[in-house]
N, C-alpha and C. Protein backbone atom coordinates (compact mmCIF):
# COMPACT_ATOMS: atom_id res chain seq x y z
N UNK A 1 65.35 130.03 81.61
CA UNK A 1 65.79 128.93 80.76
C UNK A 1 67.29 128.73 80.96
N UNK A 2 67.76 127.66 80.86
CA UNK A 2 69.45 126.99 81.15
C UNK A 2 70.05 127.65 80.24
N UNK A 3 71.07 127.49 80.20
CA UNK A 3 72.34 127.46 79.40
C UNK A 3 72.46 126.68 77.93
N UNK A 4 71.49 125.10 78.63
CA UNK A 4 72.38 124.38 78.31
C UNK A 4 70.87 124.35 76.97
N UNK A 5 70.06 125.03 77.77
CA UNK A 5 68.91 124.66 76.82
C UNK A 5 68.67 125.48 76.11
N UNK A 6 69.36 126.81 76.41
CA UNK A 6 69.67 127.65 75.19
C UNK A 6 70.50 127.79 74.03
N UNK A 7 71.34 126.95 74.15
CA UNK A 7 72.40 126.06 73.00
C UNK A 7 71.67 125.06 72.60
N UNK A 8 70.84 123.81 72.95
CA UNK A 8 70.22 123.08 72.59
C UNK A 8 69.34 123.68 71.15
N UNK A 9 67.99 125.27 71.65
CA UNK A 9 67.78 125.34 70.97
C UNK A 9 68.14 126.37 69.90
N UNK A 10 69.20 127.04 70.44
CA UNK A 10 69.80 127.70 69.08
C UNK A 10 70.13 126.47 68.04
N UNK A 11 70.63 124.97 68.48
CA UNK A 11 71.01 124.25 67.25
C UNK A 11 70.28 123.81 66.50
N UNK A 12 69.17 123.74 67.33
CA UNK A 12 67.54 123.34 66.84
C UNK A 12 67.68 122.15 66.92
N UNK A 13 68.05 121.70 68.24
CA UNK A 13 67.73 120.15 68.38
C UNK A 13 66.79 120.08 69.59
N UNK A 14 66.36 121.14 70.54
CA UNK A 14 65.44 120.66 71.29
C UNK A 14 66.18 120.39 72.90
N UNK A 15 65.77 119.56 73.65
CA UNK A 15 66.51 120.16 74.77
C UNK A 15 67.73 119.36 75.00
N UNK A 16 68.05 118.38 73.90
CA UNK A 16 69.65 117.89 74.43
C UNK A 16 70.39 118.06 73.35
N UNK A 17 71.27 118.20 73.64
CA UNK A 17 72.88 118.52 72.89
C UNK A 17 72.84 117.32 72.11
N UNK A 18 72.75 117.15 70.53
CA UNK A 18 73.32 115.64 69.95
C UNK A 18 74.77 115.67 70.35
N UNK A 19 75.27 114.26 70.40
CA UNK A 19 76.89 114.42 70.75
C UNK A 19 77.35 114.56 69.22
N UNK A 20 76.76 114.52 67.98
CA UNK A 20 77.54 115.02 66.70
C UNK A 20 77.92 116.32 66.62
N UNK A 21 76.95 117.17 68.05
CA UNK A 21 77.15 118.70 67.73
C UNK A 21 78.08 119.11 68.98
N UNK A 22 78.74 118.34 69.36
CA UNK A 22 79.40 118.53 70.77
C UNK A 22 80.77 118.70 70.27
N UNK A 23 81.43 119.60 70.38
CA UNK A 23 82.37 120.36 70.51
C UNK A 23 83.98 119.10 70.61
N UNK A 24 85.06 119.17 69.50
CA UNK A 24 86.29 118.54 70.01
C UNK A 24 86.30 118.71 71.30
N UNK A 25 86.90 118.00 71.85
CA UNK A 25 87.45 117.86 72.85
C UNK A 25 86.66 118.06 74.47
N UNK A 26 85.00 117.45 74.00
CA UNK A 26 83.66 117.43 74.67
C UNK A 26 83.82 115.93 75.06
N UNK A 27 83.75 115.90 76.96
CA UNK A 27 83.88 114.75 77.31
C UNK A 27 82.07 113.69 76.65
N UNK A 28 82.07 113.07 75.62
CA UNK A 28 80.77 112.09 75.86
C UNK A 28 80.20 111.21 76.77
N UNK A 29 81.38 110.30 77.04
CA UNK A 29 80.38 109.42 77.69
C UNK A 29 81.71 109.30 79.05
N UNK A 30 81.23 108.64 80.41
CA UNK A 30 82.23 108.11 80.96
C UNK A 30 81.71 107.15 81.66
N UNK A 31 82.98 105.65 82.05
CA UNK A 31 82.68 104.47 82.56
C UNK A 31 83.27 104.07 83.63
N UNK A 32 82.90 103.69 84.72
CA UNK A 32 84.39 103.09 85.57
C UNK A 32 83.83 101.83 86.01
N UNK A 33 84.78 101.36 86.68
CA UNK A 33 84.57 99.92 87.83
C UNK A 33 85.77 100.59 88.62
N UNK A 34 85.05 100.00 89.99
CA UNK A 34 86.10 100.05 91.03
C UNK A 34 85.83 98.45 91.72
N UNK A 35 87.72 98.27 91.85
CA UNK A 35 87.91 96.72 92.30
C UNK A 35 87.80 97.00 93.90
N UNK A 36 86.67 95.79 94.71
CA UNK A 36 86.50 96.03 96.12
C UNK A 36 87.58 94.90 96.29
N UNK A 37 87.34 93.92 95.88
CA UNK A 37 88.23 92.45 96.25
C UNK A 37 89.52 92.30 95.98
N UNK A 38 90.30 91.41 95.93
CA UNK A 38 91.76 90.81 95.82
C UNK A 38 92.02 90.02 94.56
N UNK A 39 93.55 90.53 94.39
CA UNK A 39 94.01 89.42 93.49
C UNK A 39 95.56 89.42 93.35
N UNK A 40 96.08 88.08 92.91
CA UNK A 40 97.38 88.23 93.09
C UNK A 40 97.58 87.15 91.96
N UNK A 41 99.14 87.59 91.29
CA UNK A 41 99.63 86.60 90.47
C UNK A 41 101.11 86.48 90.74
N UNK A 42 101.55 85.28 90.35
CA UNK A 42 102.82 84.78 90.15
C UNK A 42 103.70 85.16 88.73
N UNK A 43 102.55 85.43 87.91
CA UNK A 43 103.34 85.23 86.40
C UNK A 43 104.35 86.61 85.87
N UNK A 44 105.29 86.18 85.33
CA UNK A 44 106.02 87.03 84.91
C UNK A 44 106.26 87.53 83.45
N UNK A 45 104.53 87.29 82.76
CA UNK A 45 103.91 87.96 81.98
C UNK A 45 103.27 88.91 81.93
N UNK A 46 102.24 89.77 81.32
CA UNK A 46 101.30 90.64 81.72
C UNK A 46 99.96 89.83 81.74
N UNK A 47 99.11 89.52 82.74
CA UNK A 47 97.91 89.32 83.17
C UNK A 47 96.58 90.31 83.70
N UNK A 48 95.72 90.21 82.84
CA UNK A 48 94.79 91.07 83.31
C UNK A 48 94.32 91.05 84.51
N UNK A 49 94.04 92.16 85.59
CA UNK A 49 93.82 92.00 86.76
C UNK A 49 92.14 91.70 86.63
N UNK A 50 91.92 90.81 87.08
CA UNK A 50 90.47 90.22 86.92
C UNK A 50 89.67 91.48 88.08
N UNK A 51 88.81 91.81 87.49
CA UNK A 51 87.59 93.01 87.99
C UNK A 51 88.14 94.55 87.64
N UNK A 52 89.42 94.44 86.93
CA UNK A 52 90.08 95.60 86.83
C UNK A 52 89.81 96.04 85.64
N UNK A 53 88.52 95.97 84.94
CA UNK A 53 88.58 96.21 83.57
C UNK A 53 86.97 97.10 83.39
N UNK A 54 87.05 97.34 82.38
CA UNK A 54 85.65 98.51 81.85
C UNK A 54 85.76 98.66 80.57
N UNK A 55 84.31 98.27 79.98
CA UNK A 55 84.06 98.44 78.63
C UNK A 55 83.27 99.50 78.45
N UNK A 56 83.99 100.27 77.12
CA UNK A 56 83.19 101.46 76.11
C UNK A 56 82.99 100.95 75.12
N UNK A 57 81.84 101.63 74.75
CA UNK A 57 81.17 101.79 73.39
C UNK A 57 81.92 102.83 72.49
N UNK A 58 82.83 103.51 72.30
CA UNK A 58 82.54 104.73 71.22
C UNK A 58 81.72 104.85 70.33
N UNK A 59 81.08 106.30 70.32
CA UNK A 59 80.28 106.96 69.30
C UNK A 59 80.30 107.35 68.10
N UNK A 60 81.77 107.27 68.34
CA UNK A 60 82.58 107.93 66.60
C UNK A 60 83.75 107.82 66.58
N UNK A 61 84.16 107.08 65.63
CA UNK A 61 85.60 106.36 65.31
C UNK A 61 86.52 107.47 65.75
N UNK A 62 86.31 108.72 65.26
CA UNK A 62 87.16 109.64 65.56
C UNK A 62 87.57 110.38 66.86
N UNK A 63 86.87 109.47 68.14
CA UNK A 63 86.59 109.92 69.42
C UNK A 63 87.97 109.30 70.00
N UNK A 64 88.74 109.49 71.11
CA UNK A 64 89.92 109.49 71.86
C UNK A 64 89.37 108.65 73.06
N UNK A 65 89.67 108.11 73.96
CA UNK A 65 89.26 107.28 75.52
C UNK A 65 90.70 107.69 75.96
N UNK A 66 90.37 108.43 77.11
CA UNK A 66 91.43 108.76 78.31
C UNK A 66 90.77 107.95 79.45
N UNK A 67 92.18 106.89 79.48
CA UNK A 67 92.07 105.96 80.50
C UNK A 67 92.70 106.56 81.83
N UNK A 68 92.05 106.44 82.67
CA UNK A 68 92.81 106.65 83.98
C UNK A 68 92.69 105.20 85.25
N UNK A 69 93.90 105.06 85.51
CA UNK A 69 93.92 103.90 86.44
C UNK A 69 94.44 103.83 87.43
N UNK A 70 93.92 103.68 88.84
CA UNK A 70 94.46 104.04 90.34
C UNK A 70 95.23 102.59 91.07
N UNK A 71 95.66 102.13 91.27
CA UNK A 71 95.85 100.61 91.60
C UNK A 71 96.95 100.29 92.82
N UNK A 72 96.39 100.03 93.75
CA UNK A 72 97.31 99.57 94.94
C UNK A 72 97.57 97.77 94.99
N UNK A 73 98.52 97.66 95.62
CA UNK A 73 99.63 96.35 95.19
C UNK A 73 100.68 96.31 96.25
N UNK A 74 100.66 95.37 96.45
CA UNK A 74 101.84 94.78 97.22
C UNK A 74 102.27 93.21 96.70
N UNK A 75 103.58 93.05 97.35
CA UNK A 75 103.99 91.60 97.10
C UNK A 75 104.51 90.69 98.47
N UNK A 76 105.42 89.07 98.11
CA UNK A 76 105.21 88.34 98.92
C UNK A 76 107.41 88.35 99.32
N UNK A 77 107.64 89.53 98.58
CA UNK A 77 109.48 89.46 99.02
C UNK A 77 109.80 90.74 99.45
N UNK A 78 110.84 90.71 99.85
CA UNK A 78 111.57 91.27 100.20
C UNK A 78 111.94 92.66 99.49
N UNK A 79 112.40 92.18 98.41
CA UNK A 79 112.91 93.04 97.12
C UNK A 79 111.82 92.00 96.16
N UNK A 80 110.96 92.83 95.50
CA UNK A 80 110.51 92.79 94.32
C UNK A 80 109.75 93.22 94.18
N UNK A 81 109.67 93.64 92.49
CA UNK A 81 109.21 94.91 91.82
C UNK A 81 107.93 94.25 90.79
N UNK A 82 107.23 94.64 90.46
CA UNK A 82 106.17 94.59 89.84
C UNK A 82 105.87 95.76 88.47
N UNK A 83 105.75 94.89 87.77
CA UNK A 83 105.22 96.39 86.12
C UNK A 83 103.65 96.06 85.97
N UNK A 84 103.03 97.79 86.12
CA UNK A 84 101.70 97.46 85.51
C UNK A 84 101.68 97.84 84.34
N UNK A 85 100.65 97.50 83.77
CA UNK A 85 100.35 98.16 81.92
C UNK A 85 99.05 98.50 81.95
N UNK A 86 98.70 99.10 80.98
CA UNK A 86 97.23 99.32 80.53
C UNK A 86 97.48 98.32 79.40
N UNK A 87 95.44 97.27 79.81
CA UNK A 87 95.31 96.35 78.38
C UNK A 87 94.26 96.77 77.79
N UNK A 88 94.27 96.73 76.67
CA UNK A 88 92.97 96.78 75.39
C UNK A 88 92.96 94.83 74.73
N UNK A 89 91.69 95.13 74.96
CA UNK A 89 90.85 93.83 74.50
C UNK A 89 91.84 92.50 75.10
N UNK A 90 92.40 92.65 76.61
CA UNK A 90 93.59 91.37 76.94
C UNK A 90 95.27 91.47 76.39
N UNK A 91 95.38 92.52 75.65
CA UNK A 91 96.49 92.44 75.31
C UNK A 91 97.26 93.61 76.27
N UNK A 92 98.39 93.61 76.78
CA UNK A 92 99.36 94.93 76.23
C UNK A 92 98.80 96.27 75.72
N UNK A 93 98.32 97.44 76.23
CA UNK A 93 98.44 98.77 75.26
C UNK A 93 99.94 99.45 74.72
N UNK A 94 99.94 98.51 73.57
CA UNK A 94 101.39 98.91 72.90
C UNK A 94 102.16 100.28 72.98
N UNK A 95 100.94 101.33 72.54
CA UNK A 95 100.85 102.70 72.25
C UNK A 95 101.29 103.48 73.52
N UNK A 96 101.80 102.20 74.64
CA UNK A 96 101.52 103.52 76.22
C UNK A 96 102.62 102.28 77.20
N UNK A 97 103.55 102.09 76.46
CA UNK A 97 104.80 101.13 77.45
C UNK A 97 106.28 101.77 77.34
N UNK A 98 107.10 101.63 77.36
CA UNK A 98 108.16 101.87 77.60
C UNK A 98 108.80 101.68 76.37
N UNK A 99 110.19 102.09 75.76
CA UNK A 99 110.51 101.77 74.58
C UNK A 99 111.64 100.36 75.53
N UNK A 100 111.72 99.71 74.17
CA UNK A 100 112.56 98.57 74.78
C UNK A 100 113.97 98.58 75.00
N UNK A 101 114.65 98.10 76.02
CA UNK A 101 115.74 98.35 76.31
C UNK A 101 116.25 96.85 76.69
N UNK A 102 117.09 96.09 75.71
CA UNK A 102 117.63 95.08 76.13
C UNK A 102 116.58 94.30 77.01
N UNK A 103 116.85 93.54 78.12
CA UNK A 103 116.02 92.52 79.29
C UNK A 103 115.01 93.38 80.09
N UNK A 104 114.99 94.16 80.13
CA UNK A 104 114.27 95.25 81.10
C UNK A 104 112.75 95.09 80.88
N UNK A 105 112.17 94.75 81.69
CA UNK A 105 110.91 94.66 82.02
C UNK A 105 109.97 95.98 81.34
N UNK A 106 108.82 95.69 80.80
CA UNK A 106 108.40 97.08 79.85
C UNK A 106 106.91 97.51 80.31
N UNK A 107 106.58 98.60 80.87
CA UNK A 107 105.20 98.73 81.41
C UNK A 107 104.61 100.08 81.49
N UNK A 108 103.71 100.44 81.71
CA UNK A 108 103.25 101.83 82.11
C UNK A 108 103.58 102.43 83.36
N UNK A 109 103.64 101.50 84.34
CA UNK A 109 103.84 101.81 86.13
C UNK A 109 104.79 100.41 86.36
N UNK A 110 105.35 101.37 87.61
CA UNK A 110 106.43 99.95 88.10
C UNK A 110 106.68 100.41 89.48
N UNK A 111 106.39 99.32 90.08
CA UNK A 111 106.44 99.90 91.53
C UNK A 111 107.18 98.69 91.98
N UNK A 112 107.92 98.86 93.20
CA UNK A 112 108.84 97.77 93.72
C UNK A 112 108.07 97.71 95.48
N UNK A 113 107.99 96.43 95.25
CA UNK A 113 107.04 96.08 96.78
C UNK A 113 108.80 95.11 97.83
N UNK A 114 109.40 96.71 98.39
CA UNK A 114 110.53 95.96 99.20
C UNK A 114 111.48 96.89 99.43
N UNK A 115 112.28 97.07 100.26
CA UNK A 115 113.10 98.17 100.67
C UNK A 115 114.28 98.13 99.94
N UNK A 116 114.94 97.29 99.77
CA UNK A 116 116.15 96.62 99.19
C UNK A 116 117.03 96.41 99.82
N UNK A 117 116.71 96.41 100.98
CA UNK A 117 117.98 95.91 101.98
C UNK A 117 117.36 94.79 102.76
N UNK A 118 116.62 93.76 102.44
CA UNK A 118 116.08 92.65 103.08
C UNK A 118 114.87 92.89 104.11
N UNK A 119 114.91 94.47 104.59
CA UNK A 119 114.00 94.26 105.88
C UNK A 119 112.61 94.01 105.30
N UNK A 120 111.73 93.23 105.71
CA UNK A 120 110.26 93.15 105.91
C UNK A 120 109.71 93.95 105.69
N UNK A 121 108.73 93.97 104.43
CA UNK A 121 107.58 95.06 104.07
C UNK A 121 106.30 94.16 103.99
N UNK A 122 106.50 93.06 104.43
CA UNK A 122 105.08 92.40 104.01
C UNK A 122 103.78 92.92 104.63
N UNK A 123 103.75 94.15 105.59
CA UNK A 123 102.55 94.95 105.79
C UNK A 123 102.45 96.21 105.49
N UNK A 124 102.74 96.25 104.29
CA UNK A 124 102.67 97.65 103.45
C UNK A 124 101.95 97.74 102.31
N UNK A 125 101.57 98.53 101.51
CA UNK A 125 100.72 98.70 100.35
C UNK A 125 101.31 99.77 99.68
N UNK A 126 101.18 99.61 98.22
CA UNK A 126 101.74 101.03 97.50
C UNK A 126 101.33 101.25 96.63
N UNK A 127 101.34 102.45 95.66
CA UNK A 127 100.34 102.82 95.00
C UNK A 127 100.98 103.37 93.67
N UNK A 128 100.45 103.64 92.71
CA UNK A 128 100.42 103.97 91.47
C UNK A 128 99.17 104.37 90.72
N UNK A 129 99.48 104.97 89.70
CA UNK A 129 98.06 105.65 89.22
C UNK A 129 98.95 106.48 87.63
N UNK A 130 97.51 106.29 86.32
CA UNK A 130 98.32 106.55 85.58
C UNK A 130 97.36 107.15 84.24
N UNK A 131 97.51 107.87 83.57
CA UNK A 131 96.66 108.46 82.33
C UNK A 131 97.42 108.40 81.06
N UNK A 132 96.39 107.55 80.20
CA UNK A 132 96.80 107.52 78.90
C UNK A 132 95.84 108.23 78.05
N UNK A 133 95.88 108.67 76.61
CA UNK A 133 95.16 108.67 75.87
C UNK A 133 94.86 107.57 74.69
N UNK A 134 94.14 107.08 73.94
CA UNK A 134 93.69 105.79 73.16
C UNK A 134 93.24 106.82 72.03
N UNK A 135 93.32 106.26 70.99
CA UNK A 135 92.50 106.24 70.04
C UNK A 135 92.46 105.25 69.45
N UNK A 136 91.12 104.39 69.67
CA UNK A 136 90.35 103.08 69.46
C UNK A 136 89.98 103.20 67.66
N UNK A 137 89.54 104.03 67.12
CA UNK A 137 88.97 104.18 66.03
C UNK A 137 88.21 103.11 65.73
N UNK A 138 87.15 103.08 66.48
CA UNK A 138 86.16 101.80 66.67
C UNK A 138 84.84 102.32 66.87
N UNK A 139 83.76 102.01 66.88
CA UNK A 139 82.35 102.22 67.25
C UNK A 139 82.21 100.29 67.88
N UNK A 140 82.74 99.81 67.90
CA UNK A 140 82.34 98.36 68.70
C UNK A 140 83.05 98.96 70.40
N UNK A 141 82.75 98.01 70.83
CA UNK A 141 82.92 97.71 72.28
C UNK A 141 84.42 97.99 72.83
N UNK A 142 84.87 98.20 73.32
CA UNK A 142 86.56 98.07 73.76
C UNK A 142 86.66 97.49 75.07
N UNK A 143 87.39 96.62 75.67
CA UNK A 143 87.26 96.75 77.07
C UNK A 143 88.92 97.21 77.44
N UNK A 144 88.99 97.68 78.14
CA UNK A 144 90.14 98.48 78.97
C UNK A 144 90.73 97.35 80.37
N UNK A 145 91.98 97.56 80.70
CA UNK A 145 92.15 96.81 81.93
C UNK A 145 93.51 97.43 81.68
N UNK A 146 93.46 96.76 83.45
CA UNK A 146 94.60 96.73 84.00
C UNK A 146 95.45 95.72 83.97
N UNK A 147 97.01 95.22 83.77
CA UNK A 147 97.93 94.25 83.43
C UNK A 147 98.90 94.46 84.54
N UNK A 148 99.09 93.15 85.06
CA UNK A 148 100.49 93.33 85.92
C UNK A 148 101.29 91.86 85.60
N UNK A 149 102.37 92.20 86.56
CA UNK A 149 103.75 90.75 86.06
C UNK A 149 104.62 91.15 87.05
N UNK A 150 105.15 89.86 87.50
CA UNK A 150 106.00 89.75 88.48
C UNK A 150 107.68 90.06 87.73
N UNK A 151 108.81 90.79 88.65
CA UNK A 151 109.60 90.71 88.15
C UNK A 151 109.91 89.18 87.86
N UNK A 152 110.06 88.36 88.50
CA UNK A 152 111.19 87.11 88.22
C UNK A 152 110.01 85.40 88.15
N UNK A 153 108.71 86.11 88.18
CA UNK A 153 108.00 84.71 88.11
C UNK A 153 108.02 84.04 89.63
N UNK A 154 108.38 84.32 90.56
CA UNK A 154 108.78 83.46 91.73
C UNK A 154 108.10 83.78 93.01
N UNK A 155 107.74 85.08 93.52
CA UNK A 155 107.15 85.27 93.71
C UNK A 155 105.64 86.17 93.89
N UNK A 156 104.61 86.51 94.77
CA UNK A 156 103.66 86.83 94.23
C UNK A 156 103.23 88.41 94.53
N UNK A 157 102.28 89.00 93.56
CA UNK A 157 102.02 90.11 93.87
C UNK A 157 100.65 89.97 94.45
N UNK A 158 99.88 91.44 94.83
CA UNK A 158 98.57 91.38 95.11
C UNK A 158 97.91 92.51 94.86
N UNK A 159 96.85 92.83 94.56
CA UNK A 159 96.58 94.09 94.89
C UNK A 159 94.97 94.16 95.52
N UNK A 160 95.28 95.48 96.07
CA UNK A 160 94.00 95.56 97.32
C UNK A 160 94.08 94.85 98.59
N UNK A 161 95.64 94.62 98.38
CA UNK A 161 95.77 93.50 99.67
C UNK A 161 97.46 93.54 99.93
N UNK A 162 97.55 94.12 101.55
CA UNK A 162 98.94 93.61 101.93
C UNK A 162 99.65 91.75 101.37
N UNK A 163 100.70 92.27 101.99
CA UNK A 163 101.15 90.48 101.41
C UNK A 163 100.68 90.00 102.59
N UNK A 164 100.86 89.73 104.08
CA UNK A 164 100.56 88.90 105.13
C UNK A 164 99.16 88.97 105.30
N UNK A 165 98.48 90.01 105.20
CA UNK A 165 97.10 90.46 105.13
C UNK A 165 96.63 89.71 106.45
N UNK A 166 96.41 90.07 107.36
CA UNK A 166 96.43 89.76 108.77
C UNK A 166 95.31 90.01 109.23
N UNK A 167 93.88 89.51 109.65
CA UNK A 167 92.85 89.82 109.87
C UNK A 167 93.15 90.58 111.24
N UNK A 168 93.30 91.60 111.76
CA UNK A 168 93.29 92.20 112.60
C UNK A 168 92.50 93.09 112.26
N UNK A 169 92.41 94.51 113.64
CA UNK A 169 91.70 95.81 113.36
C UNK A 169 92.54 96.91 113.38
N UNK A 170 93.68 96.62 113.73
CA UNK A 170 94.82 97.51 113.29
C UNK A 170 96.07 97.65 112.41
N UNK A 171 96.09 96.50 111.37
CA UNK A 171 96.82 96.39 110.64
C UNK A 171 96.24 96.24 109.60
N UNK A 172 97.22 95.98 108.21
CA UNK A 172 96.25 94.99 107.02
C UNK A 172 95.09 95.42 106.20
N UNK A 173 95.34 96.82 106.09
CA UNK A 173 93.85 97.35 105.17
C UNK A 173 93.68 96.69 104.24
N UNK A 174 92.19 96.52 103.56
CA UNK A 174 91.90 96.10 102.61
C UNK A 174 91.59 97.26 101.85
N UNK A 175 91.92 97.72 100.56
CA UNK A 175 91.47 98.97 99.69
C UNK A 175 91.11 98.56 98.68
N UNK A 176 90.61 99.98 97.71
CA UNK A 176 89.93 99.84 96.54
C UNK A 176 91.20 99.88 95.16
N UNK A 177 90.99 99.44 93.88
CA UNK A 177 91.90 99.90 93.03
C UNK A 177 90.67 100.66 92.20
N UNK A 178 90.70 101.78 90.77
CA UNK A 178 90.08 101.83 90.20
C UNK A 178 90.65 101.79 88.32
N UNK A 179 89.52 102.07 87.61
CA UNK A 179 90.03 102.28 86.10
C UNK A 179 88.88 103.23 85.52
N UNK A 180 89.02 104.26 84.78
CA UNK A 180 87.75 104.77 84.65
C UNK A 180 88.40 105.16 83.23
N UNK A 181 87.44 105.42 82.10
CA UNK A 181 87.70 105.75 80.60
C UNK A 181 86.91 106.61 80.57
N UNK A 182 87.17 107.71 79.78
CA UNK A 182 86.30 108.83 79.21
C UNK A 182 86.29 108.61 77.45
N UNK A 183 84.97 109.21 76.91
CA UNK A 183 85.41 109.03 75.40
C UNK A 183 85.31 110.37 75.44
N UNK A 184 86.49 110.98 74.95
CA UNK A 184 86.89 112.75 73.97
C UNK A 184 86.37 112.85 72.64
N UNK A 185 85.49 113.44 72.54
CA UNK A 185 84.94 113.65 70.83
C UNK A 185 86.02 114.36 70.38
N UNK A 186 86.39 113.52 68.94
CA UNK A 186 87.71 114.15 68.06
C UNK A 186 87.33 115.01 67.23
């Protein structure tokens, strides 16, 4: 007999674990999407990266979601920088940005797509990746995403995609980004 089915029936539930009897800090459930395709924006707001998102259910208000988010990006200059965020339900995750500092751009990740001395990066890709913890205190739906914004509005970012993106067989990868949530029983 298992392990797992010998805890089962010491609790006397039979052969699965209820998740009411699952232990703090017992991963429940987990969700991901991974982005195959492209996307790019101009705006020098936060915009949800369209396919970059994943909805949970929580089980119990008192449960935690550790977001984790992998995301490659490039842009269309020279010098410019890009802020990602983590969003809940389209917004901003307030709980997981930067404190504010005067004009300064405010985000979870910030990556700059450009050398700073003018030379050409438009066939490069770069990466970021990032873990928060949430507490949703919800039993409805949540959806999770990813947010990005151009520094200056002017020009564009991308991700999963160089800027020139050059159909060749030796340049120009196309990659994956991901987002995956766990719910932590509290």
């Amino acid at each position: 007999m298992s392990n797992a089915r010998n805890l089962a029936n010491l609790l006397g539930t039979g052969s699965v674990v209820p998740t009411s009897k699952m232990p703090t800090g017992a991963v429940l459930q987990v969700k991901n999407t991974v982005k195959t395709d492209t996307f790019s924006t101009s705006s020098q707001t936060p915009v949800v990266v369209t396919g970059l998102t994943v909805d949970i259910t929580p089980i119990s208000t008192s449960s935690k979601i550790l977001i984790c988010a992998d995301v490659h990006y490039s842009g269309d200059a020279q010098v410019d920088s890009v802020t990602l965020s983590l969003g809940k339900g389209g917004s901003v995750l307030t709980g997981f940005i930067a404190d504010a500092a005067n004009n300064r751009p405010r985000g979870a990740m910030h990556g700059f797509s450009g050398d700073g001395a003018g030379t050409s990066t438009n066939n490069e890709l770069y990466h970021s990746s990032v873990q928060c913890l949430d507490s949703p205190s919800t039993t409805s739906s949540t959806t999770y995403s990813v947010m990005m914004r151009t520094a200056n509005g002017t020009t564009t970012q991308y991700i999963n995609r160089t800027m020139i993106d050059r159909d060749t067989t030796g340049y120009d990868s196309r990659v994956v980004s991901t987002i995956t949530v766990m719910e932590i029983a509290g």
